[in-house]
Protein backbone atom coordinates (compact mmCIF):
# COMPACT_ATOMS: atom_id res chain seq x y z
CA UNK A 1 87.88 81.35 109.11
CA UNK A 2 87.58 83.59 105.95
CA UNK A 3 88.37 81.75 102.89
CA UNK A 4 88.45 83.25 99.19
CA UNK A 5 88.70 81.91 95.82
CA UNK A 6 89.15 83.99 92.70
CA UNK A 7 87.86 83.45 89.06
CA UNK A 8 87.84 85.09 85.73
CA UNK A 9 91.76 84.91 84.45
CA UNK A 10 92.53 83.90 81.30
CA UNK A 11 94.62 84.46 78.35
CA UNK A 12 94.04 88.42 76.27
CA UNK A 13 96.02 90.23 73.82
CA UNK A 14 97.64 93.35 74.73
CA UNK A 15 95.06 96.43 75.09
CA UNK A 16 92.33 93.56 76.22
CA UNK A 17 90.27 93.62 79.17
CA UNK A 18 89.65 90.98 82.31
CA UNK A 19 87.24 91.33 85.28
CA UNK A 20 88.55 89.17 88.29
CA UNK A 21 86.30 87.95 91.01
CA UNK A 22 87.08 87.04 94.86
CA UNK A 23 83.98 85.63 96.49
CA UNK A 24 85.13 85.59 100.30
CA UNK A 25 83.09 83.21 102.79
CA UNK A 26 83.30 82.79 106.45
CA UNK A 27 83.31 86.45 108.08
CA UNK A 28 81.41 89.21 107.96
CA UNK A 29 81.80 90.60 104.47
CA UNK A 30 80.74 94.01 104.74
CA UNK A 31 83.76 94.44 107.92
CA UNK A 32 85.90 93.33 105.43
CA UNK A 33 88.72 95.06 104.13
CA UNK A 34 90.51 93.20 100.60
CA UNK A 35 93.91 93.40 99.09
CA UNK A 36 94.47 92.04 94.97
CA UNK A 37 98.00 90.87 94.41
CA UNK A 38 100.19 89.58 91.77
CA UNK A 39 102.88 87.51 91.47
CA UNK A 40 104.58 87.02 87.96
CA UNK A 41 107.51 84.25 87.70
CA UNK A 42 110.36 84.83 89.38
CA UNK A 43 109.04 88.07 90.98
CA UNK A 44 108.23 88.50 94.17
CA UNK A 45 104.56 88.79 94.79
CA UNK A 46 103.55 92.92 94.29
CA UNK A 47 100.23 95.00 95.81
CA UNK A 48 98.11 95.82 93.13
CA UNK A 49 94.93 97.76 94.85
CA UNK A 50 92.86 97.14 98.06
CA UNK A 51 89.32 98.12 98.86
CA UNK A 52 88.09 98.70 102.43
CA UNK A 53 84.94 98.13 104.43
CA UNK A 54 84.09 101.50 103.70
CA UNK A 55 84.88 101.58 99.72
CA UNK A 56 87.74 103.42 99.74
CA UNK A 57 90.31 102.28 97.55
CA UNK A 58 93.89 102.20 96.22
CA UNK A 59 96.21 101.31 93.55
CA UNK A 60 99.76 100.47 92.69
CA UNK A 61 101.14 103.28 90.35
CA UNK A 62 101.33 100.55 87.82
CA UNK A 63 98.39 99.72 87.26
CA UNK A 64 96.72 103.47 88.60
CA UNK A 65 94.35 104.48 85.56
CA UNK A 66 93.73 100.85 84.27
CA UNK A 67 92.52 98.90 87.11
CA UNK A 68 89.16 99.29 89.16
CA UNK A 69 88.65 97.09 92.40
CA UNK A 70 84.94 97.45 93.80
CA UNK A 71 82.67 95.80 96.14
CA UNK A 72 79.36 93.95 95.84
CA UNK A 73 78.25 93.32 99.43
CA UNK A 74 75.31 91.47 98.84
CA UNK A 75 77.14 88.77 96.55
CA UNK A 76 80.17 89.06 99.08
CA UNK A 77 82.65 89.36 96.19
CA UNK A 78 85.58 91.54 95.43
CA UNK A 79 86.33 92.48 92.12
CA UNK A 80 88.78 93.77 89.53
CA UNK A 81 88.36 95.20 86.42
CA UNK A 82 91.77 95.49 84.55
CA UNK A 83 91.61 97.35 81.32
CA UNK A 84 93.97 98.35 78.76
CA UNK A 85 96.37 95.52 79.92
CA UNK A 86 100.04 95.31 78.78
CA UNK A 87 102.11 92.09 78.82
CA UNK A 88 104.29 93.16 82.12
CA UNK A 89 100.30 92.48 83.92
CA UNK A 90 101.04 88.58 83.34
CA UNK A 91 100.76 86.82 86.43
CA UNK A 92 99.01 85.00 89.06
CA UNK A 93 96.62 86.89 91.13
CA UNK A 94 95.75 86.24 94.83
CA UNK A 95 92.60 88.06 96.85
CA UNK A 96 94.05 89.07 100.17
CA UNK A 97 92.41 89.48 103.40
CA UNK A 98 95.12 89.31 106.19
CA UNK A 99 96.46 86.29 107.16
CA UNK A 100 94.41 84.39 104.46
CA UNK A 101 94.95 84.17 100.71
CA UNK A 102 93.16 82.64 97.67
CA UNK A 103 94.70 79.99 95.58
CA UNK A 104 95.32 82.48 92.59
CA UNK A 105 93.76 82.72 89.16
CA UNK A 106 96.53 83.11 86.16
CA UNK A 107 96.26 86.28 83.69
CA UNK A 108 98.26 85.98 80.76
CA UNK A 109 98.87 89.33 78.33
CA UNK A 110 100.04 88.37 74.97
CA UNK A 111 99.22 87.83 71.28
């Protein structure tokens, strides 16, 4: 059973920066293909950018030219670097690898 717990929201002004984590235990990690999504309230949840087993990657047009998701297979971690963030990035994010989720870690954007 794969389980996967994030780390590393918080609360940063506009034009800030975040790194998220996903360490993901119980499967093979390198086989592994991961999904980051967000849900802000009263949205439905939205894909934000997924990684596969072989590092190739891809991004919501939102967030295309801010955020970086990457791979450390030896620390079996996921994670995502979001840069120049904007208010509209508030929300919880969830690491994805089909059918499981993590329980979320909460970004908040504002000064």
């Amino acid at each position: 059973q794969v389980q996967l717990v994030e780390s590393g929201g918080g609360l940063v002004q506009p034009g800030g920066s975040l790194r998220l984590s996903c360490v993901i235990t119980g499967g093979t990690f390198r086989l592994l293909g991961v999904d980051w999504y967000r849900q802000a309230p009263g949205k439905v949840r939205e894909f934000v950018a997924m990684i596969s087993s072989g590092n190739r990657t891809g991004y919501a047009d939102s967030v295309k030219g801010r955020f970086t998701i990457s791979r450390d297979n030896a620390k079996k971690t996921v994670y995502l670097q979001m840069n120049k963030l904007k208010p509209e990035d508030t929300a919880v994010y969830y690491c994805y690898n089909g059918p499981n989720w993590g329980p979320g870690t909460q970004v908040t954007v504002s000064s």
